[in-house]
Protein backbone atom coordinates (compact mmCIF):
# COMPACT_ATOMS: atom_id res chain seq x y z
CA UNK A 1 124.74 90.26 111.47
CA UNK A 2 127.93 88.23 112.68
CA UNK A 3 128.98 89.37 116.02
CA UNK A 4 131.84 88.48 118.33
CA UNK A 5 131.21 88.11 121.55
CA UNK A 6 133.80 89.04 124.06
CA UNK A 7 133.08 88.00 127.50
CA UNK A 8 135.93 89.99 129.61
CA UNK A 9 136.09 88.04 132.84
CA UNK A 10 137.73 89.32 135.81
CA UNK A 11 140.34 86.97 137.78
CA UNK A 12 139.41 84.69 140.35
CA UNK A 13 141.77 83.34 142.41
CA UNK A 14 140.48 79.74 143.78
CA UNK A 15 142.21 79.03 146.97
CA UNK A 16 143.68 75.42 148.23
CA UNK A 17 141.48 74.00 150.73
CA UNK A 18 143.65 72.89 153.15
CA UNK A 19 142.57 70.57 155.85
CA UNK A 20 144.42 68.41 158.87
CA UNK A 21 144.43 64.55 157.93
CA UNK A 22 142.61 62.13 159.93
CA UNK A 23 144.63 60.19 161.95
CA UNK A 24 144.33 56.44 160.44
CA UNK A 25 146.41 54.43 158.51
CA UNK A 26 145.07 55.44 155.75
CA UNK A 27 147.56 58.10 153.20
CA UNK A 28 146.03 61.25 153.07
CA UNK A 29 143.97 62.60 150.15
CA UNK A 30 145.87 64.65 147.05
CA UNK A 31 145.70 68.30 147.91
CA UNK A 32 143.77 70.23 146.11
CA UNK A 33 145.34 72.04 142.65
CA UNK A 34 146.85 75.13 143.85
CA UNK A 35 146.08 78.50 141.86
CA UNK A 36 147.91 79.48 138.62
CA UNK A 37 149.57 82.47 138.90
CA UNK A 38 148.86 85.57 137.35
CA UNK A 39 149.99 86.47 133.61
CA UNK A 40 151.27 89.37 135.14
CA UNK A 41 151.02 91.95 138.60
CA UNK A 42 150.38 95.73 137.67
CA UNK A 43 150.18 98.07 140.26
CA UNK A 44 149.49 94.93 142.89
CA UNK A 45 146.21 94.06 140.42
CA UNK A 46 146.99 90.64 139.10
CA UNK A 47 146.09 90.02 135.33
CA UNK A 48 145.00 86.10 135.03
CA UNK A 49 146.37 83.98 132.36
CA UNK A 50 142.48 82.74 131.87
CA UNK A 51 141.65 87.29 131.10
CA UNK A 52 145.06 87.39 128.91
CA UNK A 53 143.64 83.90 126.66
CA UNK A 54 139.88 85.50 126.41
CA UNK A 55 141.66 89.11 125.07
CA UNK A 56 143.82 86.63 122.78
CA UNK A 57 140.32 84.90 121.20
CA UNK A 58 138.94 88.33 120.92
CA UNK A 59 141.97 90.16 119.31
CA UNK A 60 142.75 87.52 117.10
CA UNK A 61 138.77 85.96 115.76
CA UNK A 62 139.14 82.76 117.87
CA UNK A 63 142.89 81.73 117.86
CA UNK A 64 144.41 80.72 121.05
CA UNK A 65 147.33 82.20 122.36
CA UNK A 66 149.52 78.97 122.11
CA UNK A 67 148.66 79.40 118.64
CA UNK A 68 150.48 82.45 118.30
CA UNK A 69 154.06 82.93 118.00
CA UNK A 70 156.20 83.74 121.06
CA UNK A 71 156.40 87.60 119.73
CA UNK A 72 152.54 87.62 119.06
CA UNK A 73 152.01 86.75 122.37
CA UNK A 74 154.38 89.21 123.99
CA UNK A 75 152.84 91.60 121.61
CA UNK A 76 149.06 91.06 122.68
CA UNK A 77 150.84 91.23 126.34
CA UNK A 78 151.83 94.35 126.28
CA UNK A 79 148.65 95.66 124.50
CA UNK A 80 146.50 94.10 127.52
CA UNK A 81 149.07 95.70 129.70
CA UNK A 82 148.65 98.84 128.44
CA UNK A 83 145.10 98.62 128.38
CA UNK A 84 145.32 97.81 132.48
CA UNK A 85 147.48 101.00 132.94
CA UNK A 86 145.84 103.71 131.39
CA UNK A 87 142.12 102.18 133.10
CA UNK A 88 143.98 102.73 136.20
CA UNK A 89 144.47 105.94 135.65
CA UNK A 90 141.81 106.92 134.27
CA UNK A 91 140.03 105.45 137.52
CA UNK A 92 142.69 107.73 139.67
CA UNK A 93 141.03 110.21 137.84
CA UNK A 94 137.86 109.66 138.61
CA UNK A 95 136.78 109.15 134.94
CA UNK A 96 134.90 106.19 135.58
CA UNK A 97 132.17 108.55 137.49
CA UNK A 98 131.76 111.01 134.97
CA UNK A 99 128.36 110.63 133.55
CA UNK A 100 129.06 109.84 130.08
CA UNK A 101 131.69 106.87 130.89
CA UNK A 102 129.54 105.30 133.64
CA UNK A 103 126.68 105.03 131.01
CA UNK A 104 128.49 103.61 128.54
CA UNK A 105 129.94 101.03 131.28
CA UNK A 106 126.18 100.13 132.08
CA UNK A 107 125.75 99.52 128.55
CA UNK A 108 128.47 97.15 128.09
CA UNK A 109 127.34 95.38 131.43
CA UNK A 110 124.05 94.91 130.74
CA UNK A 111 125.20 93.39 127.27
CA UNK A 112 127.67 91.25 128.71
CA UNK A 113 125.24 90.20 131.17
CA UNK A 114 122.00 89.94 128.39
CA UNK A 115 124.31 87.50 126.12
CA UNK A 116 125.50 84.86 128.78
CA UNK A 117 121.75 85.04 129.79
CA UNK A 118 121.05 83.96 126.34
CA UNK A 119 124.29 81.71 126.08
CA UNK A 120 123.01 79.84 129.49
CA UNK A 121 119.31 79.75 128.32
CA UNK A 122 120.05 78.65 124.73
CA UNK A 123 122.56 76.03 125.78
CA UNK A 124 120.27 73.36 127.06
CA UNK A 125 117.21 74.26 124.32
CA UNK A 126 118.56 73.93 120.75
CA UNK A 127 116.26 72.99 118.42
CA UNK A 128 115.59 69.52 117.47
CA UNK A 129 114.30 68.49 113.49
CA UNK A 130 110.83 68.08 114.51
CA UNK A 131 110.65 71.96 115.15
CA UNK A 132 112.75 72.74 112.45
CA UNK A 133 110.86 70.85 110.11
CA UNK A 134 107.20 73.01 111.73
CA UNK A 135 108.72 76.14 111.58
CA UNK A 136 109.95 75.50 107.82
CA UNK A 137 106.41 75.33 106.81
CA UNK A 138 105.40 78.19 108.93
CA UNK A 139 107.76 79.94 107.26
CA UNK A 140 107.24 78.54 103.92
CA UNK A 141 103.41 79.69 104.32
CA UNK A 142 104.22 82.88 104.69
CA UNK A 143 106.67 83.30 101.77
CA UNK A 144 105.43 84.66 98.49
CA UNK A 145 107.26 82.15 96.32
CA UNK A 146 106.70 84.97 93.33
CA UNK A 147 109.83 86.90 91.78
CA UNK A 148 109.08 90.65 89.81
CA UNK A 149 110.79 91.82 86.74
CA UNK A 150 110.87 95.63 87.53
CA UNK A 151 112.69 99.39 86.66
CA UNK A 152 112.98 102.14 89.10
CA UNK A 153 113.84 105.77 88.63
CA UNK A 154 115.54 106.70 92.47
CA UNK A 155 115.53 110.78 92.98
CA UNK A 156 116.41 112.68 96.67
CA UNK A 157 112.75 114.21 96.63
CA UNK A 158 108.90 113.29 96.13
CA UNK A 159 108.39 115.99 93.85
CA UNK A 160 110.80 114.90 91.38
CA UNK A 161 109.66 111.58 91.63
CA UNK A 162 106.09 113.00 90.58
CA UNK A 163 106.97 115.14 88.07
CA UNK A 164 108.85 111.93 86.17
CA UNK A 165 105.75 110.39 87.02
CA UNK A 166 103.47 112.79 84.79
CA UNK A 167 106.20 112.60 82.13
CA UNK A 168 105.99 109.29 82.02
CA UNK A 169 102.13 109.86 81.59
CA UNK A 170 102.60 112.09 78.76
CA UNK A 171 104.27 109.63 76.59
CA UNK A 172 107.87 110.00 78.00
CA UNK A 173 110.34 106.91 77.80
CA UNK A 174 111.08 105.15 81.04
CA UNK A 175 114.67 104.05 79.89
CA UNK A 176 115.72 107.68 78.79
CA UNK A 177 114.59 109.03 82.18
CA UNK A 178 116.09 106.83 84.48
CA UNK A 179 119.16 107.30 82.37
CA UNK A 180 118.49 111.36 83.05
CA UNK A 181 117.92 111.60 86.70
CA UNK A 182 118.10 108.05 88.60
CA UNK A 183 120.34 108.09 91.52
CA UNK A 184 121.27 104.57 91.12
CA UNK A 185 123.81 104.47 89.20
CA UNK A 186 123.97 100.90 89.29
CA UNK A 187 120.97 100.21 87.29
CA UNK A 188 120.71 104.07 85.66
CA UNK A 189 122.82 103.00 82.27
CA UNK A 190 120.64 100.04 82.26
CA UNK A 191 117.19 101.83 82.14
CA UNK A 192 116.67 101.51 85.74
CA UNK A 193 116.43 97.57 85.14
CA UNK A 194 116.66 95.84 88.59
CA UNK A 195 116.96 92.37 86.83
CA UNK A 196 114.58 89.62 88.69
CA UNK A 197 113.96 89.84 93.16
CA UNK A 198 112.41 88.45 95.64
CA UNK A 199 109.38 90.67 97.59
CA UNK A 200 111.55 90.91 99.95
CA UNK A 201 115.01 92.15 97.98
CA UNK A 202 114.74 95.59 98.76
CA UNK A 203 114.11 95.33 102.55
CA UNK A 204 111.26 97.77 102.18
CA UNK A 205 107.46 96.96 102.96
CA UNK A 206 106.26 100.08 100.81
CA UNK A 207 108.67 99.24 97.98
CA UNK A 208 107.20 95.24 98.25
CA UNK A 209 103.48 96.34 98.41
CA UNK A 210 103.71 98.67 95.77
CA UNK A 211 105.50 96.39 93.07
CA UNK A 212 102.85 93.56 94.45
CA UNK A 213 99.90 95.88 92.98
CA UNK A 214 100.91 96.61 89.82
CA UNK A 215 99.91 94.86 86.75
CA UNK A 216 102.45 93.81 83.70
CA UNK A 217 104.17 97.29 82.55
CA UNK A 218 102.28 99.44 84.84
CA UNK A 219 103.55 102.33 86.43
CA UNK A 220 103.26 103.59 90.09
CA UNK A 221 101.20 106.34 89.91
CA UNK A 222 102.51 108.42 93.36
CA UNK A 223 105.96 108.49 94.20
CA UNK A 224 107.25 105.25 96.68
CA UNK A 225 109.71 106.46 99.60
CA UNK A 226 111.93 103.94 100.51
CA UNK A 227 115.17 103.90 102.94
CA UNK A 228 117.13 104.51 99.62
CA UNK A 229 114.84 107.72 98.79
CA UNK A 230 111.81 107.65 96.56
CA UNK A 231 111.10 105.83 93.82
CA UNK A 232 109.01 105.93 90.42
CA UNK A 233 108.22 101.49 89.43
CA UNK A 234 107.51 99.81 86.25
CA UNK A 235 106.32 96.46 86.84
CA UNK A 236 108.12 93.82 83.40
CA UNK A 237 106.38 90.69 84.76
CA UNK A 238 106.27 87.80 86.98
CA UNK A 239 107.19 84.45 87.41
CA UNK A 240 107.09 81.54 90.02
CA UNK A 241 110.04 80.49 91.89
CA UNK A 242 110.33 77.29 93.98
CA UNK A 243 110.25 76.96 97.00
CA UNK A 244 113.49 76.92 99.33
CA UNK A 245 114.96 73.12 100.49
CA UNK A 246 114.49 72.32 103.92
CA UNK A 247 118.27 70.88 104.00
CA UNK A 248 118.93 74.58 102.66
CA UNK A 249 117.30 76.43 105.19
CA UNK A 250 118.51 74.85 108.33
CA UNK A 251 120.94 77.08 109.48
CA UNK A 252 118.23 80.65 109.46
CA UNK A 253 115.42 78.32 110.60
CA UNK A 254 118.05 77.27 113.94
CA UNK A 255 118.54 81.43 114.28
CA UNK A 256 114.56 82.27 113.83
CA UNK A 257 113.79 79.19 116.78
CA UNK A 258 116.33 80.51 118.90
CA UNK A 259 115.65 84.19 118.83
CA UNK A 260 112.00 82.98 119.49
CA UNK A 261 112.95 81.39 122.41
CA UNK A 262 115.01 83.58 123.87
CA UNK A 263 112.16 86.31 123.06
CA UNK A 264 109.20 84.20 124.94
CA UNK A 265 112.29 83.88 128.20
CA UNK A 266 112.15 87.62 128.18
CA UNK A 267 108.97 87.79 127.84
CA UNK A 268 108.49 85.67 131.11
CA UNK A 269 111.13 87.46 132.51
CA UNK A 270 109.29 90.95 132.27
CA UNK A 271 105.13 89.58 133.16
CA UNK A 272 106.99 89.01 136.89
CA UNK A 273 109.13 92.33 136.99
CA UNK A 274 107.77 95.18 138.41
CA UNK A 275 108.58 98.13 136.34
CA UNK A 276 107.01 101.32 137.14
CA UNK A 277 105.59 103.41 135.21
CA UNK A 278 104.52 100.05 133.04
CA UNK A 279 105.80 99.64 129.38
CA UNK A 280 103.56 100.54 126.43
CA UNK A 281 103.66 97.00 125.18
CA UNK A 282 104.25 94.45 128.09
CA UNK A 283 103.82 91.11 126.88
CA UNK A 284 100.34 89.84 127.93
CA UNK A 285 100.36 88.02 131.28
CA UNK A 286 100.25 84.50 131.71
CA UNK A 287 96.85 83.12 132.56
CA UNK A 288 96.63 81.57 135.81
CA UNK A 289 95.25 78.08 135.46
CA UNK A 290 91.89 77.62 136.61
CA UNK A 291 91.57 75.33 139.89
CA UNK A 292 90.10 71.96 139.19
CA UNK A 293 87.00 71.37 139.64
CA UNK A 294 85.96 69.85 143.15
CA UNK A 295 84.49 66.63 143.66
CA UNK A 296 81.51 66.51 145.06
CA UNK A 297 81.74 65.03 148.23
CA UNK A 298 79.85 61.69 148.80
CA UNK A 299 76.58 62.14 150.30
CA UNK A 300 75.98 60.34 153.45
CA UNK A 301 73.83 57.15 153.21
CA UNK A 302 70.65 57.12 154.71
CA UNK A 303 70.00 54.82 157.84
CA UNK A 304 68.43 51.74 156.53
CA UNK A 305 64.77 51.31 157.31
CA UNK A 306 63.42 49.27 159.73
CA UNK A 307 62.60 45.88 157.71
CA UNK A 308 62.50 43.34 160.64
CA UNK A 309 58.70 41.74 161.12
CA UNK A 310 57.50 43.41 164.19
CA UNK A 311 56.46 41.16 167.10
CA UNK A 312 53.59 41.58 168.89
């Protein structure tokens, strides 16, 4: 999933400090840098040159504007300007209350706001080697380094799919069928061959399981639904594959460290917000440390006894 992120900041006008100069000898400090000016004034709302740059980027997948030619810029101008105009207007007429734009404003300010949460959070904790290299083998563990040889029959309904099934049973040819009434059409000509995959190929935990039980040119024996629709399998075979190359990896194994830290944040985040009525899966709370143990204290020495000879 690439995204582009578009932060659309509003202007900010930073105002010269201006102060009286002590009086020494001494030459008085630089004044402070005095605020750009606007891009352009619409309406008395200035437009920064720092909102028309960020539009630029997200118009344009990254380029700035003094990449652009003269006209491109003038071009992007007047789209921005535009843009200002009619949002004006529709504020005049009180579109921004209506129910249906005010949620969808929420929306995009709560995603705004969620990804420079992330962006701030991230910044400071990318991931070094050493927990690269652990959750490599985490993930490695939990990868089936196995590949399946298999055929599929696709059809819109379970009933089809079962009544190919008991053809199948009755001595009917797998090839000819698929051929017949496979909705793939992409592997239909070829028998319903889907070549050699991963588990994991179809993004489908029934489709996975179900190839994972069957034996050399077995059949499924009930319909599998899938995303796609349902399917009738015919295990070919199996083979090993080898395992992935750290050095290959290291790009998904930053994403999956990152997303899992930005999850436990959140997670944090809602064990000390009060939401009401609770959700149906908060994240369990923290438990609170348990105090340290006290030292006994010291127990007071008893007087010394009387050893001195007595005298009579």
């Amino acid at each position: 999933m690439k995204v582009t992120r578009f932060l659309a900041l509003g202007a900010v006008l930073a105002l010269a400090a201006c102060s009286k100069p002590a009086a020494t000898d001494k030459p008085a400090e630089a004044a402070a840098t005095p605020a750009q000016p606007p891009l352009v004034t619409i309406n008395g709302k200035a437009i920064s040159n720092d909102l028309f740059e960020a539009y630029v980027k997200a118009v344009t997948q990254g380029k700035a504007a003094s990449e652009l030619t003269a006209e491109e810029r003038e071009q992007i101008k007047e789209e921005l300007v535009r843009m200002e105009v009619l949002a004006q207007q529709a504020e005049k007429d009180g579109l921004a209350k209506e129910p249906d734009v005010a949620t969808r404003l929420e929306l995009t300010r709560l995603n705004l706001l969620q990804q420079a949460a992330a962006q701030k959070y991230l910044k400071e904790r990318q991931p070094t080697e050493a927990e690269m290299r652990a959750e490599f083998e985490t993930q490695l563990a939990a990868t089936p380094l196995v590949e399946y040889h298999a055929r599929h029959i696709l059809v819109s309904s379970q009933e089809t799919a079962q009544k190919i099934i008991d053809q199948l049973k009755a001595g009917g040819d797998f090839a000819t069928l698929a051929k017949r009434f496979s909705g793939d059409k992409s592997t239909a000509q070829k028998g319903g061959d889907l070549g050699w995959f991963p588990p994991d190929a179809m993004g489908n935990k029934n489709f996975a399981d179900a190839i994972g039980l069957l034996k050399n040119n077995e059949i499924t024996s009930t319909p599998i639904q899938t995303q796609y629709g349902w399917h009738v399998l015919q295990l070919l075979g199996t083979r090993d594959r080898p395992p992935p190359s750290f050095e290959g990896v290291q790009d998904q194994l930053k994403r999956i460290l990152l997303s899992k830290k930005y999850r436990a944040y959140s997670d944090e985040l809602l064990k000390t917000a009060k939401i009401d009525p609770p959700l149906a899966h908060m994240p369990a709370a923290t438990p609170a440390a348990a105090p340290a143990p006290t030292a006994p204290a010291a127990a007071t020495p008893a007087a010394p006894a009387d050893t001195a000879p007595k005298t009579n």
